[in-house]
C-alpha atoms as a PDB file:
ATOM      1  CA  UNK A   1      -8.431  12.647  -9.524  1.00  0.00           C
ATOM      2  CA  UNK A   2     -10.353   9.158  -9.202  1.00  0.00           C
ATOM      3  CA  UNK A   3     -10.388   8.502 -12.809  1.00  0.00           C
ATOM      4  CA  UNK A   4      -6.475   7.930 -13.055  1.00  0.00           C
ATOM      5  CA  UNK A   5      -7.077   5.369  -9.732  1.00  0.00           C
ATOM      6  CA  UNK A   6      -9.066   2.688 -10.423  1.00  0.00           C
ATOM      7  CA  UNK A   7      -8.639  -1.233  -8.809  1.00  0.00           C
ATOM      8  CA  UNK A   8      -9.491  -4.611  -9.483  1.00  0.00           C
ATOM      9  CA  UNK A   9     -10.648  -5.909  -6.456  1.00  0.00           C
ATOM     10  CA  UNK A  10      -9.610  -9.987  -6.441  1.00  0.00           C
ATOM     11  CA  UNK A  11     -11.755 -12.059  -4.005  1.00  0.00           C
ATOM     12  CA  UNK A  12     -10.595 -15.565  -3.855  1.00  0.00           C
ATOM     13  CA  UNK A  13     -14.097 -17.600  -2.952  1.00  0.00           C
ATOM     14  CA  UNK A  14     -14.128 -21.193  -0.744  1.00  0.00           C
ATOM     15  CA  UNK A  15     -17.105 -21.870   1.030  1.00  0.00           C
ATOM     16  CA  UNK A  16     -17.771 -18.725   1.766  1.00  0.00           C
ATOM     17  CA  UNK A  17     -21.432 -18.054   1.156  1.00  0.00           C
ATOM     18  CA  UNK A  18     -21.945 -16.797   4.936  1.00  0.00           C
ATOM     19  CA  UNK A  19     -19.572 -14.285   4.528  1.00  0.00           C
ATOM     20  CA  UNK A  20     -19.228 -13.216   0.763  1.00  0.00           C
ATOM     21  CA  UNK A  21     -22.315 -10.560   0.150  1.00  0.00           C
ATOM     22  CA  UNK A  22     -20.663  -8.083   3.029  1.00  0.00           C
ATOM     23  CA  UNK A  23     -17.055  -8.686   1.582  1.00  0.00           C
ATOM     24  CA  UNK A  24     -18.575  -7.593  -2.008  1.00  0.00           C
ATOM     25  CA  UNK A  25     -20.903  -4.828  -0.976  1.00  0.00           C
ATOM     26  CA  UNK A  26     -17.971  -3.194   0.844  1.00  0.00           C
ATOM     27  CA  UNK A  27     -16.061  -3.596  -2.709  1.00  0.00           C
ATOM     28  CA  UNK A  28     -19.024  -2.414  -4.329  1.00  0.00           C
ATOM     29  CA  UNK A  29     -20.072   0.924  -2.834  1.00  0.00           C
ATOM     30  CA  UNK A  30     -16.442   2.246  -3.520  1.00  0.00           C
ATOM     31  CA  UNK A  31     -16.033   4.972  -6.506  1.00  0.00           C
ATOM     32  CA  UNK A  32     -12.135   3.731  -6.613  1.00  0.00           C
ATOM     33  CA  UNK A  33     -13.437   0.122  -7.691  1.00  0.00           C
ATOM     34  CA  UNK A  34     -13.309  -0.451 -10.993  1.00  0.00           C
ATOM     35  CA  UNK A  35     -13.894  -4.152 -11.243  1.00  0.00           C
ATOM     36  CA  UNK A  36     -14.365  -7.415  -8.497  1.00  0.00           C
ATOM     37  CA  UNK A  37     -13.455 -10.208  -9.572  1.00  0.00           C
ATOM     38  CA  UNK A  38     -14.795 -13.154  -7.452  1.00  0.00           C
ATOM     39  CA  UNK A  39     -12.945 -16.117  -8.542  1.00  0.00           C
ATOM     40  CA  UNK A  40     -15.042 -19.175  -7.164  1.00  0.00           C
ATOM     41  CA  UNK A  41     -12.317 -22.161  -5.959  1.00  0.00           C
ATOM     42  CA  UNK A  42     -14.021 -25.078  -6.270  1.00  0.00           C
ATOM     43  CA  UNK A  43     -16.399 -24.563  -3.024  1.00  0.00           C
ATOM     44  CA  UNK A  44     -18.322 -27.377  -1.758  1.00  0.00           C
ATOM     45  CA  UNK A  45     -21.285 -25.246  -0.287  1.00  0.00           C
ATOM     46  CA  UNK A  46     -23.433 -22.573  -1.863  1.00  0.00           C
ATOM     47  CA  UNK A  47     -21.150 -20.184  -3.150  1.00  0.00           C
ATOM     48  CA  UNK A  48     -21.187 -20.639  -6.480  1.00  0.00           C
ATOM     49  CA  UNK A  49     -24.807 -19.909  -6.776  1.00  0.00           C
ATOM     50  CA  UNK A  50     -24.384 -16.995  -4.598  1.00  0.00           C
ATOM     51  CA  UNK A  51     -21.432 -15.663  -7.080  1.00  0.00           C
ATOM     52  CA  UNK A  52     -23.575 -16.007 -10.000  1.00  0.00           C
ATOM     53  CA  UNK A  53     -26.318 -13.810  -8.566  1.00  0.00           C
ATOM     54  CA  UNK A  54     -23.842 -11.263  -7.188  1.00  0.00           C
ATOM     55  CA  UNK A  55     -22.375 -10.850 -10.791  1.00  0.00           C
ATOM     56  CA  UNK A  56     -26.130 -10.874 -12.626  1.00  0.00           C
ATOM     57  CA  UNK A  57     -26.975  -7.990 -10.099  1.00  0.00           C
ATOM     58  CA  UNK A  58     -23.842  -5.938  -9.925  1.00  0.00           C
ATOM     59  CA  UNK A  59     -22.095  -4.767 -13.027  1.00  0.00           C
ATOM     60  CA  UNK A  60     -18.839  -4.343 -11.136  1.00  0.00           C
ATOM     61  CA  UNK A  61     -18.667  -7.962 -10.166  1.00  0.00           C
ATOM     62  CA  UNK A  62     -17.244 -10.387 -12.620  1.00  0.00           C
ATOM     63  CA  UNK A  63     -17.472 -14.754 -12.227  1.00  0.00           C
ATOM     64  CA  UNK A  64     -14.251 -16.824 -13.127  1.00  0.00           C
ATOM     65  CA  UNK A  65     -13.294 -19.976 -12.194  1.00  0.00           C
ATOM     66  CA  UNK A  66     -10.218 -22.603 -12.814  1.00  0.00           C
ATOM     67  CA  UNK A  67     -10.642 -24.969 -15.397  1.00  0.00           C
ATOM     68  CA  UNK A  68     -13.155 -27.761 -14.587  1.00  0.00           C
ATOM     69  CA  UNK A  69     -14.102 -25.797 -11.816  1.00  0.00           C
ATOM     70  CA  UNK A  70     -11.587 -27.133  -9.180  1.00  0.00           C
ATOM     71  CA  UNK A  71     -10.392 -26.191  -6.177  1.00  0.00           C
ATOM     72  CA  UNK A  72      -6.541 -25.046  -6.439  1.00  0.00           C
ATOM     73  CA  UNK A  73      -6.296 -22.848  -3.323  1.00  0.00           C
ATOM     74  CA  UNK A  74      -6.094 -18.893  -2.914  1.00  0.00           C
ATOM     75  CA  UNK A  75      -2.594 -18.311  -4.713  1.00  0.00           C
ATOM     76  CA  UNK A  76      -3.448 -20.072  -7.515  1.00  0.00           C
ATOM     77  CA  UNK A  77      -7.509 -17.906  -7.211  1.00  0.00           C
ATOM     78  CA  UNK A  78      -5.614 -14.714  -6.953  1.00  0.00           C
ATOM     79  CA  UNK A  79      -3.807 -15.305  -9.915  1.00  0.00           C
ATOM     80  CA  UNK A  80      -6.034 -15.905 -11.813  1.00  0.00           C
ATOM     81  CA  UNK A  81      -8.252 -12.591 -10.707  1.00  0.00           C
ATOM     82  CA  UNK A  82      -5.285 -10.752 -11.138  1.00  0.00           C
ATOM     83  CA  UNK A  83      -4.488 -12.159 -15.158  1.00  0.00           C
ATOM     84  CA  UNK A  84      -7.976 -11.045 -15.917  1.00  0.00           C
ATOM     85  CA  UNK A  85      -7.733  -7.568 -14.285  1.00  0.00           C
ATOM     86  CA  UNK A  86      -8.322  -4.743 -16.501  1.00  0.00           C
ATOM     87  CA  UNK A  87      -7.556  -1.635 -14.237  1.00  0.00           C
ATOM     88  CA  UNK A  88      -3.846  -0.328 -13.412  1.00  0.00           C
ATOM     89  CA  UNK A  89      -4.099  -1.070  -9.507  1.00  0.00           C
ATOM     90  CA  UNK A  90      -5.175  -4.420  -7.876  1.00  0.00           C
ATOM     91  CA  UNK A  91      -6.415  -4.882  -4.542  1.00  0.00           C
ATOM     92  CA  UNK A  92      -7.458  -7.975  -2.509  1.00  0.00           C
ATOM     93  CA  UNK A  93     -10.214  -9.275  -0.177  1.00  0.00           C
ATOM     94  CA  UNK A  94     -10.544 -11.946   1.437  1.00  0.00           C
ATOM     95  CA  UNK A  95     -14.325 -13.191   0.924  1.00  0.00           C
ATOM     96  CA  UNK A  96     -15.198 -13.492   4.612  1.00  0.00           C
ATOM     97  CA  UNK A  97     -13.595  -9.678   5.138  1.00  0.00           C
ATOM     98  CA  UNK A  98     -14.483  -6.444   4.545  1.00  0.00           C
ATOM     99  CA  UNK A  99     -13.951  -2.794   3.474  1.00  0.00           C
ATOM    100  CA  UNK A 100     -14.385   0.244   5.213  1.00  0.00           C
ATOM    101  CA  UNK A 101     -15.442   3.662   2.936  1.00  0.00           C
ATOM    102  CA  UNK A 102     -11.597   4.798   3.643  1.00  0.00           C
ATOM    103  CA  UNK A 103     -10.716   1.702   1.789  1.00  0.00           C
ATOM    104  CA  UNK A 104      -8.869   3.648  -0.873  1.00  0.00           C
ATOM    105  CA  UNK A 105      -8.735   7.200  -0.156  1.00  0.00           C
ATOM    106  CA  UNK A 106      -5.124   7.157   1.589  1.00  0.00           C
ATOM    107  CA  UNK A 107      -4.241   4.983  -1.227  1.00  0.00           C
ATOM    108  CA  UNK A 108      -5.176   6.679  -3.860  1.00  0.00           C
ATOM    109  CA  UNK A 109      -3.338  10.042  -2.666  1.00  0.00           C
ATOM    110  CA  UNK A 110      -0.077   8.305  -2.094  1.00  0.00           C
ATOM    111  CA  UNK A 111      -0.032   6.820  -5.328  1.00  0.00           C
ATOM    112  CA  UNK A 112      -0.996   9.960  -7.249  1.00  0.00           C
ATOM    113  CA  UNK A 113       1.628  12.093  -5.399  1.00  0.00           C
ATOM    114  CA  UNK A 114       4.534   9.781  -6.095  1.00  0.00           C
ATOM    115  CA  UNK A 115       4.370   7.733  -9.179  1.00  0.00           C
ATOM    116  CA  UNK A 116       7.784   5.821  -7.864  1.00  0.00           C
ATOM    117  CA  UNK A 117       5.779   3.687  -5.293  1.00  0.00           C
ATOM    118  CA  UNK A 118       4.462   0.213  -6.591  1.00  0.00           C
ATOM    119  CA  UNK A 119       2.833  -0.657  -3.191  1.00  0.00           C
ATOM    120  CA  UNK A 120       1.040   0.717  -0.183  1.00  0.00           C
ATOM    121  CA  UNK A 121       0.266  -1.337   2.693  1.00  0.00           C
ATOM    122  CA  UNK A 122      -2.135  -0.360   5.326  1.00  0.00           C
ATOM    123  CA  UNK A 123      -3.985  -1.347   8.470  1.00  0.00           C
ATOM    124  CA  UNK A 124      -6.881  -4.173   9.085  1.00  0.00           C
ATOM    125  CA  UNK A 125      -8.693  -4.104  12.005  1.00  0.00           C
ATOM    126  CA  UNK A 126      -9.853  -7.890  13.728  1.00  0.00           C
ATOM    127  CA  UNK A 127     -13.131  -8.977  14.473  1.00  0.00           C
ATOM    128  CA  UNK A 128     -14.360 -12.458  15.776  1.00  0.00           C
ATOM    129  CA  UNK A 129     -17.319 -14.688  15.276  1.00  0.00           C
ATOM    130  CA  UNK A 130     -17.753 -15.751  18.733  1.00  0.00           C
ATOM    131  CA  UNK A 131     -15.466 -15.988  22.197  1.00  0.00           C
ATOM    132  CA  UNK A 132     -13.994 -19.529  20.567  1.00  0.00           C
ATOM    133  CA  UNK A 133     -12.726 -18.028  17.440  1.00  0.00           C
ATOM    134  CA  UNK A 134     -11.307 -14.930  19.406  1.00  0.00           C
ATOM    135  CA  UNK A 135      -9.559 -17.035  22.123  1.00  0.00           C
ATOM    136  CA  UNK A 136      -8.227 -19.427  19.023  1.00  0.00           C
ATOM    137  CA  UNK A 137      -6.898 -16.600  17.244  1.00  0.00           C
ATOM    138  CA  UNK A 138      -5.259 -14.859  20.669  1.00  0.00           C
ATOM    139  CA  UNK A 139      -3.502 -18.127  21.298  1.00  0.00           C
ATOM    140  CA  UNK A 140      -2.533 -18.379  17.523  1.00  0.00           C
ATOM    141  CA  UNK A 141      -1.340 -14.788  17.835  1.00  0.00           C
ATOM    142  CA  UNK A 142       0.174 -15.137  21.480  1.00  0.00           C
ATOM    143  CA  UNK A 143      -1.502 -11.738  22.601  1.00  0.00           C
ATOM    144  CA  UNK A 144      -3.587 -11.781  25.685  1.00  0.00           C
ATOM    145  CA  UNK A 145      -7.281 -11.666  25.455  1.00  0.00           C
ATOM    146  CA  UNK A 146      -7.530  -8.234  26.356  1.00  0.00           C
ATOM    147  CA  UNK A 147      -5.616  -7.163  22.725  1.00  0.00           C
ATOM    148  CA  UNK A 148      -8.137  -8.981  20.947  1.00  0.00           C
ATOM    149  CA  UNK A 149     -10.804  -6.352  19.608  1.00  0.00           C
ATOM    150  CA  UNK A 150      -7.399  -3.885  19.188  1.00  0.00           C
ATOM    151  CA  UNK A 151      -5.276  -6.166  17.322  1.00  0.00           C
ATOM    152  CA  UNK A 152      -4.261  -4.661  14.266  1.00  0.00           C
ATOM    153  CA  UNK A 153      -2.588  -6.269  11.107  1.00  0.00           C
ATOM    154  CA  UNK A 154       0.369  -3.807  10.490  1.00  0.00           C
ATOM    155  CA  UNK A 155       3.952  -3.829  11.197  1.00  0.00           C
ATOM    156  CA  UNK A 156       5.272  -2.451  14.389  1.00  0.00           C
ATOM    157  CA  UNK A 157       7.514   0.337  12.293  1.00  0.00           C
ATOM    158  CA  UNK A 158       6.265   1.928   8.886  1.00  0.00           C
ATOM    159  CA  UNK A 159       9.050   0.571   6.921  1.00  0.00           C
ATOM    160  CA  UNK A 160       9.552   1.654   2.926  1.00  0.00           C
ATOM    161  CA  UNK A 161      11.731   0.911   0.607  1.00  0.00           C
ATOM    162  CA  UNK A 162      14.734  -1.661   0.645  1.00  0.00           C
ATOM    163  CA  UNK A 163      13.914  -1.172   4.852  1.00  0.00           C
ATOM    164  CA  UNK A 164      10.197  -2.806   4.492  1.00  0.00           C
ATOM    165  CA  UNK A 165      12.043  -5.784   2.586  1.00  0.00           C
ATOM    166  CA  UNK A 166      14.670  -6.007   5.365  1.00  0.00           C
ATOM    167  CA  UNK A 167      12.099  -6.141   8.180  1.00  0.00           C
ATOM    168  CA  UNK A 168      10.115  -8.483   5.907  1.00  0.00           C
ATOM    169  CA  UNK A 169      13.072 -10.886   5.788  1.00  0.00           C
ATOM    170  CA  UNK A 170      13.833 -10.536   9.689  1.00  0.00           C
ATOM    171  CA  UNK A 171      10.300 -11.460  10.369  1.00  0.00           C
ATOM    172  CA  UNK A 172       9.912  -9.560  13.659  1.00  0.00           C
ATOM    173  CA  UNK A 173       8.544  -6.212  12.955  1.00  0.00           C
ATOM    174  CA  UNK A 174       5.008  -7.875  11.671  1.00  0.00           C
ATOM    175  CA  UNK A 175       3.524  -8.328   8.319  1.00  0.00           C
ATOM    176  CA  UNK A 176       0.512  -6.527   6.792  1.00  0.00           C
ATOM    177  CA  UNK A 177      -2.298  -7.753   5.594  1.00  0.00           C
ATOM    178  CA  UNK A 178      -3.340  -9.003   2.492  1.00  0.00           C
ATOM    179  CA  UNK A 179      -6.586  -7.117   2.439  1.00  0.00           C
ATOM    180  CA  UNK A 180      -4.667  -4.239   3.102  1.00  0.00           C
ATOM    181  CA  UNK A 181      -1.881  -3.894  -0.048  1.00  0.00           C
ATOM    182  CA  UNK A 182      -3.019  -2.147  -2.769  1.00  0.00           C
ATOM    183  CA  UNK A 183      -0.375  -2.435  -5.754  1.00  0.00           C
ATOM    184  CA  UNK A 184       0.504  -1.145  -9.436  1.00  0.00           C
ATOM    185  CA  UNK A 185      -0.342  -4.114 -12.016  1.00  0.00           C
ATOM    186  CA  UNK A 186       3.700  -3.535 -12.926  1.00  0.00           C
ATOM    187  CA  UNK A 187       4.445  -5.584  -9.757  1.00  0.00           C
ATOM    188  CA  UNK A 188       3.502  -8.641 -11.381  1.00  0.00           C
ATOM    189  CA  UNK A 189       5.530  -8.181 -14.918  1.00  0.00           C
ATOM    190  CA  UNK A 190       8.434  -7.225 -12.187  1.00  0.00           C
ATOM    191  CA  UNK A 191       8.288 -10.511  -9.713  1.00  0.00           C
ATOM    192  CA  UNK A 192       5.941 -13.109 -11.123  1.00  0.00           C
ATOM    193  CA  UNK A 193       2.789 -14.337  -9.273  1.00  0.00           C
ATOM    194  CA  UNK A 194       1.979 -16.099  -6.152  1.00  0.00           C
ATOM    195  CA  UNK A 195       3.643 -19.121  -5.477  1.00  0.00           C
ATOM    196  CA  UNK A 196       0.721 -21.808  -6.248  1.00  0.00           C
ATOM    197  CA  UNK A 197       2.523 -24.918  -4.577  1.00  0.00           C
ATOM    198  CA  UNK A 198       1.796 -22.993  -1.073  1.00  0.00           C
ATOM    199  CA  UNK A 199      -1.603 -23.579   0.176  1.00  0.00           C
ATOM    200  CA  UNK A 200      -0.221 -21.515   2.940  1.00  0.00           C
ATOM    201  CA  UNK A 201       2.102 -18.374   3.377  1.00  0.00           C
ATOM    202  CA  UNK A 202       1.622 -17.827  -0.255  1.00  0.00           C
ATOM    203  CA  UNK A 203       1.025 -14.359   0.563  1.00  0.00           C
ATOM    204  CA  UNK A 204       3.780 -13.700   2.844  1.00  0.00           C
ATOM    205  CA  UNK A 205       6.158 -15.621   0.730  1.00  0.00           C
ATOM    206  CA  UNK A 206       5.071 -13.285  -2.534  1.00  0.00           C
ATOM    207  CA  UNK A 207       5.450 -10.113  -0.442  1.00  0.00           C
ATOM    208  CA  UNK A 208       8.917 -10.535   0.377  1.00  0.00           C
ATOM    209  CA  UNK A 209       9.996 -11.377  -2.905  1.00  0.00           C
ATOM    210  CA  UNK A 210       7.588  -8.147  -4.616  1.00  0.00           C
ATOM    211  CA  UNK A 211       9.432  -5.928  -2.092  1.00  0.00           C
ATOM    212  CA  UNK A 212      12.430  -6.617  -3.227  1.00  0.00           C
ATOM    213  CA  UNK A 213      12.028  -5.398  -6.647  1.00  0.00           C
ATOM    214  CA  UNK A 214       9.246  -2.835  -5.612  1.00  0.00           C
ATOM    215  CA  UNK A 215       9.172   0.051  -3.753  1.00  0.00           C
ATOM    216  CA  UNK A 216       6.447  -0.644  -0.944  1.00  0.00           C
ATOM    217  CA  UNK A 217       5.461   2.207   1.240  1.00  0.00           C
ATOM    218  CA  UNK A 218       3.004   2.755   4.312  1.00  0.00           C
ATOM    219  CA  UNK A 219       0.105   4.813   4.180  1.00  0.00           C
ATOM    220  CA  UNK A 220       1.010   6.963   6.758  1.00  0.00           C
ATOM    221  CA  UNK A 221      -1.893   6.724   8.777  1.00  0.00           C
ATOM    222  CA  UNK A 222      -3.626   4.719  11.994  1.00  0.00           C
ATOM    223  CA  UNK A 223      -6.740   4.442  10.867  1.00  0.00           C
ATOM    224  CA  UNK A 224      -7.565   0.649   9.701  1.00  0.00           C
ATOM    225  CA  UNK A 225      -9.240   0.622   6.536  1.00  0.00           C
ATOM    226  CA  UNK A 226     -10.646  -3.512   6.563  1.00  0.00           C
ATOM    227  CA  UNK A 227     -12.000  -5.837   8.963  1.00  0.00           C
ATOM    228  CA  UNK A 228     -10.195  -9.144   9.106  1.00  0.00           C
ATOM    229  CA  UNK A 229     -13.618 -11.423  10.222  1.00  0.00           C
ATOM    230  CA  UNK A 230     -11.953 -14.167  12.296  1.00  0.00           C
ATOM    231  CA  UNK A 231     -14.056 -17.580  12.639  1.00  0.00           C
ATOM    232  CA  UNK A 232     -13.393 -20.953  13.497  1.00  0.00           C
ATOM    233  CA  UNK A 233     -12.180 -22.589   9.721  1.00  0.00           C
ATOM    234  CA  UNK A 234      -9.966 -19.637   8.839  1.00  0.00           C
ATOM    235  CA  UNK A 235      -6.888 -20.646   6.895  1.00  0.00           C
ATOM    236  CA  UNK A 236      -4.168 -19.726   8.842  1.00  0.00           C
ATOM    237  CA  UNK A 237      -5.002 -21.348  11.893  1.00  0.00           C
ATOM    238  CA  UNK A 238      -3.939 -24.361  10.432  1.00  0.00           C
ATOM    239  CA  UNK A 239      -0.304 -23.573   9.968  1.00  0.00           C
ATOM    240  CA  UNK A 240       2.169 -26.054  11.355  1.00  0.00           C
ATOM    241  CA  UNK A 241       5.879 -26.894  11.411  1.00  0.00           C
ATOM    242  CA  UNK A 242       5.283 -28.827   7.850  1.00  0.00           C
ATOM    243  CA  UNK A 243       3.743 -25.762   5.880  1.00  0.00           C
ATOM    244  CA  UNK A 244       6.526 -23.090   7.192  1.00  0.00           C
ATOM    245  CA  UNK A 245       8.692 -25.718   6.270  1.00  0.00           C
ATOM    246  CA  UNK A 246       7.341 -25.564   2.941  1.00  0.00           C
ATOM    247  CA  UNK A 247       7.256 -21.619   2.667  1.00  0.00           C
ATOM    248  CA  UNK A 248      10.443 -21.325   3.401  1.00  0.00           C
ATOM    249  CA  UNK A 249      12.544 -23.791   1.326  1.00  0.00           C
ATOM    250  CA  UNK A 250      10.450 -21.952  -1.315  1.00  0.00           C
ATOM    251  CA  UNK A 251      11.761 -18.589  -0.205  1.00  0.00           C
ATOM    252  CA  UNK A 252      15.228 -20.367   0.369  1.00  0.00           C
ATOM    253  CA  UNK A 253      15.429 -21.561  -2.761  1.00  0.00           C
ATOM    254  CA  UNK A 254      14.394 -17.724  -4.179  1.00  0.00           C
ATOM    255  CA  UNK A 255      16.998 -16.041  -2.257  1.00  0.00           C
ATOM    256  CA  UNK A 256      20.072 -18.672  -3.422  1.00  0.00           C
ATOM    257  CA  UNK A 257      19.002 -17.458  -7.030  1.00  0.00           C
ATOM    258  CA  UNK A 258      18.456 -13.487  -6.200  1.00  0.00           C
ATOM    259  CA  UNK A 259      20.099 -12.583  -3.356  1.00  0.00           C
ATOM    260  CA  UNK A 260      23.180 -13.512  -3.579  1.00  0.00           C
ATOM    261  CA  UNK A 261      25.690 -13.850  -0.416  1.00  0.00           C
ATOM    262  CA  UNK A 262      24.333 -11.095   1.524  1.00  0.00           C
ATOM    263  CA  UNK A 263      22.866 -10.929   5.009  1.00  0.00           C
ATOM    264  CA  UNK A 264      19.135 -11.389   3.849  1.00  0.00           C
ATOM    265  CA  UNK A 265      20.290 -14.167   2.580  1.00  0.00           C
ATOM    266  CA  UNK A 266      21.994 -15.416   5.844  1.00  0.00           C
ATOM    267  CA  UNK A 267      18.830 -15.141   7.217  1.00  0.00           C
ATOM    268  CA  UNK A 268      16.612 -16.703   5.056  1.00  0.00           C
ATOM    269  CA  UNK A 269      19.132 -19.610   5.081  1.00  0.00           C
ATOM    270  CA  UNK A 270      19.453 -19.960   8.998  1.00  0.00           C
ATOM    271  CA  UNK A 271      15.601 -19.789   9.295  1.00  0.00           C
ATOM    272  CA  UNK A 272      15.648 -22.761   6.692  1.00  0.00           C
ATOM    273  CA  UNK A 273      18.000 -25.011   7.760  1.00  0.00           C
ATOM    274  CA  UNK A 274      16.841 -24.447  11.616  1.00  0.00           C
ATOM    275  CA  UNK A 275      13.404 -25.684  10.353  1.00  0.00           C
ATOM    276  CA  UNK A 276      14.691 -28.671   8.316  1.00  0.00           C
ATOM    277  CA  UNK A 277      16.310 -29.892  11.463  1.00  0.00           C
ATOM    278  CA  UNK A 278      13.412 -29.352  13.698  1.00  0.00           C
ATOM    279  CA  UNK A 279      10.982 -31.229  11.335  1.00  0.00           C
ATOM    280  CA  UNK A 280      13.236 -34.461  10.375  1.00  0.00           C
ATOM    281  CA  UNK A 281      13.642 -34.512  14.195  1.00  0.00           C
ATOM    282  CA  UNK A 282      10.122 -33.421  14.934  1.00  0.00           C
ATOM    283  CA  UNK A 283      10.335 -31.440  17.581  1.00  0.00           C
ATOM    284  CA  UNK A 284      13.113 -29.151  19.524  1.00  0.00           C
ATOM    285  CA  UNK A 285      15.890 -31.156  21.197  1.00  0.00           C
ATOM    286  CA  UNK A 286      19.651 -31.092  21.377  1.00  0.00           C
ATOM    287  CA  UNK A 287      20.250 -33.348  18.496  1.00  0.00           C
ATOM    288  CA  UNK A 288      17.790 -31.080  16.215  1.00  0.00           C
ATOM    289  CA  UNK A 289      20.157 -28.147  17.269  1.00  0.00           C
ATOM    290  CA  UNK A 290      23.692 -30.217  16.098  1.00  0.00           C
ATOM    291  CA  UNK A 291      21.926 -31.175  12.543  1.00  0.00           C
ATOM    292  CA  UNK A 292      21.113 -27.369  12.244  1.00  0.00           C
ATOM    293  CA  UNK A 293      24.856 -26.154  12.628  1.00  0.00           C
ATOM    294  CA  UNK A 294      25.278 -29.365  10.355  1.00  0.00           C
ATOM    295  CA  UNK A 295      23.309 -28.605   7.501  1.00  0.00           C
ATOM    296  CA  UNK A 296      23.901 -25.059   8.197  1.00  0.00           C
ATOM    297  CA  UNK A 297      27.864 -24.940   7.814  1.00  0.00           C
ATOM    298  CA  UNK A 298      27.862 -27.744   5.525  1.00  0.00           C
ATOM    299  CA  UNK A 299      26.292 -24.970   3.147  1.00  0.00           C
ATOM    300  CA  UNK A 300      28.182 -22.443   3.593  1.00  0.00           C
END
C-alpha cells in the first residue's frame, strides 16, 4: 500500500540552522517520504553548511538553491522544491517545524480510497520558544493565553469540495496549515504555482485559488499530525495592513479573471476595495468608509 504513496517533502530554508535538523529528521524517519528537498534561500547564518551535511548524510535529502544563491522568499523556495519533485504527492515543512510519525498515515488512506481528491488538509499543533513568543503569537491570534498550548491550525468546520473553497473565500471558518496539506503533483499543472511577488500570504493566497479547481478534503480526524514551533522572527508576525493589501489585489485581480460575477467574487472584491480605502487613508475613519462604497460601486 505505501509504494503507490510516496511525497516530496519541500522545506523552504532561511536562517534556520537552530531549527532545521528536527524539521528533517521528522521528514526523514517516515516510510511515506520519498524525497526532502531543502531548498536553501539565500540565509545569512549557518544553514547552508548545515544543508550540505544533512544531504551528504541522508540519501533522502536533496540541496537546491536559486540561481546565484539568493534569497527570493518561501513562494518562490517552494517552487522551486516542488519543479524538482520526483514523487506523485508533495508535502511541505516549514524548516523550524516538525512531523509527528502520523504524519502521513491518514493521508495516505484517504488518498488511496478515493482517487478523486487532489488535497487533504489536516491539523498542526503550536508550540512556543519561550513565554514572549507565546504571548506574541496569542495577541497575533487574539486567543487568550490560556488557548495557547491547545491552539490548533485547522478550520472550525471540515469543509470539502466547492464548500472548503467557499469558507476559504469568506475567511472566517480558519485556514489550515501549510505543514499540514498534502497534495497530488496534478494540482500544480491544474492552478499554477505560488504567487512569488507575495513575501507574505503566498500560501493562503495559492490555497484558495488550488481549491477552486481541486477537490480538497479533511482528514477526518483530531489528532494533529505537525508542530508549528512558534519563536520570536517567525514570518507571519510581521503582517500588516500593506502586505494583506498586497495579497489581496493579487487574489482580486484572480477572481475578476476566474470567477466571474458570482458571490465569491463579491467578496473577494468588498474585502479589496475595503482595504484600498483603509490604507490610502491609513487607518479606519469615516472618510475611509465613503471611498470604500466609492471605489466599491464605482466597480460594479
Amino acid at each position: 500500500m505505501g509504494s503507490n504513496f510516496l511525497v516530496s517533502v519541500v522545506i523552504p530554508v532561511y536562517n534556520a540552522e537552530k531549527y532545521l535538523e528536527k524539521a528533517v529528521l521528522s521528514a526523514q524517519s517516515l516510510e511515506e517520504v520519498g524525497e526532502i528537498l531543502l531548498v536553501e534561500d539565500g540565509s545569512t547564518d549557518l544553514s547552508l553548511q548545515l544543508c550540505r551535511q544533512l544531504s551528504e548524510r541522508y540519501t533522502k535529502v536533496k540541496l537546491l538553491q536559486h540561481q546565484n544563491g539568493v534569497n527570493k522568499g518561501a513562494g518562490a523556495s517552494r517552487n522551486l522544491g516542488i519543479k524538482n519533485s520526483k514523487f506523485p504527492y508533495i508535502g511541505f515543512l516549514d524548516a523550524d517545524d516538525y512531523f509527528l510519525p502520523n504524519r502521513y498515515s491518514y493521508s495516505k488512506k484517504k488518498f488511496l480510497e478515493n482517487p478523486s481528491i487532489d488535497a487533504v488538509y489536516e491539523p498542526v499543533g503550536t508550540q512556543y520558544l519561550n513565554e514572549k513568543a507565546k504571548m506574541d503569537y496569542c495577541k497575533f491570534k487574539q486567543i487568550p493565553i490560556s488557548q495557547a498550548e491547545s491552539d490548533i491550525s485547522y478550520p472550525k468546520i471540515p469543509y470539502a469540495g466547492f464548500e472548503f473553497f467557499q469558507a476559504m473565500v469568506k475567511g472566517n471558518n480558519g485556514f489550515p496549515c501549510t505543514d499540514g496539506i498534502t497534495l497530488k503533483t496534478t494540482v500544480f499543472e491544474n492552478t499554477g504555482y505560488f504567487n512569488e511577488h507575495l513575501r507574505l500570504h503566498q500560501d493562503a493566497e495559492f490555497w484558495i485559488r488550488a481549491s477552486f479547481q481541486n477537490f480538497f478534503s479533511p482528514g477526518d480526524h483530531s489528532e494533529v499530525i505537525a508542530y508549528r514551533f512558534v519563536h520570536e522572527t517567525n514570518r507571519i508576525t510581521k503582517r500588516n495592513d500593506e502586505s494583506m493589501f498586497l495579497y489581496l489585489s493579487n487574489l482580486y485581480h484572480w477572481s475578476k479573471e476566474n470567477l466571474g460575477e458570482g458571490e465569491e467574487h463579491e467578496i473577494i472584491k468588498r474585502k479589496y476595495y475595503d482595504l484600498k480605502a483603509k490604507v490610502f487613508l491609513g487607518g479606519e475613519s469615516i472618510f475611509s468608509k465613503v471611498l470604500w462604497r466609492i471605489l466599491y460601486f464605482l466597480n460594479k
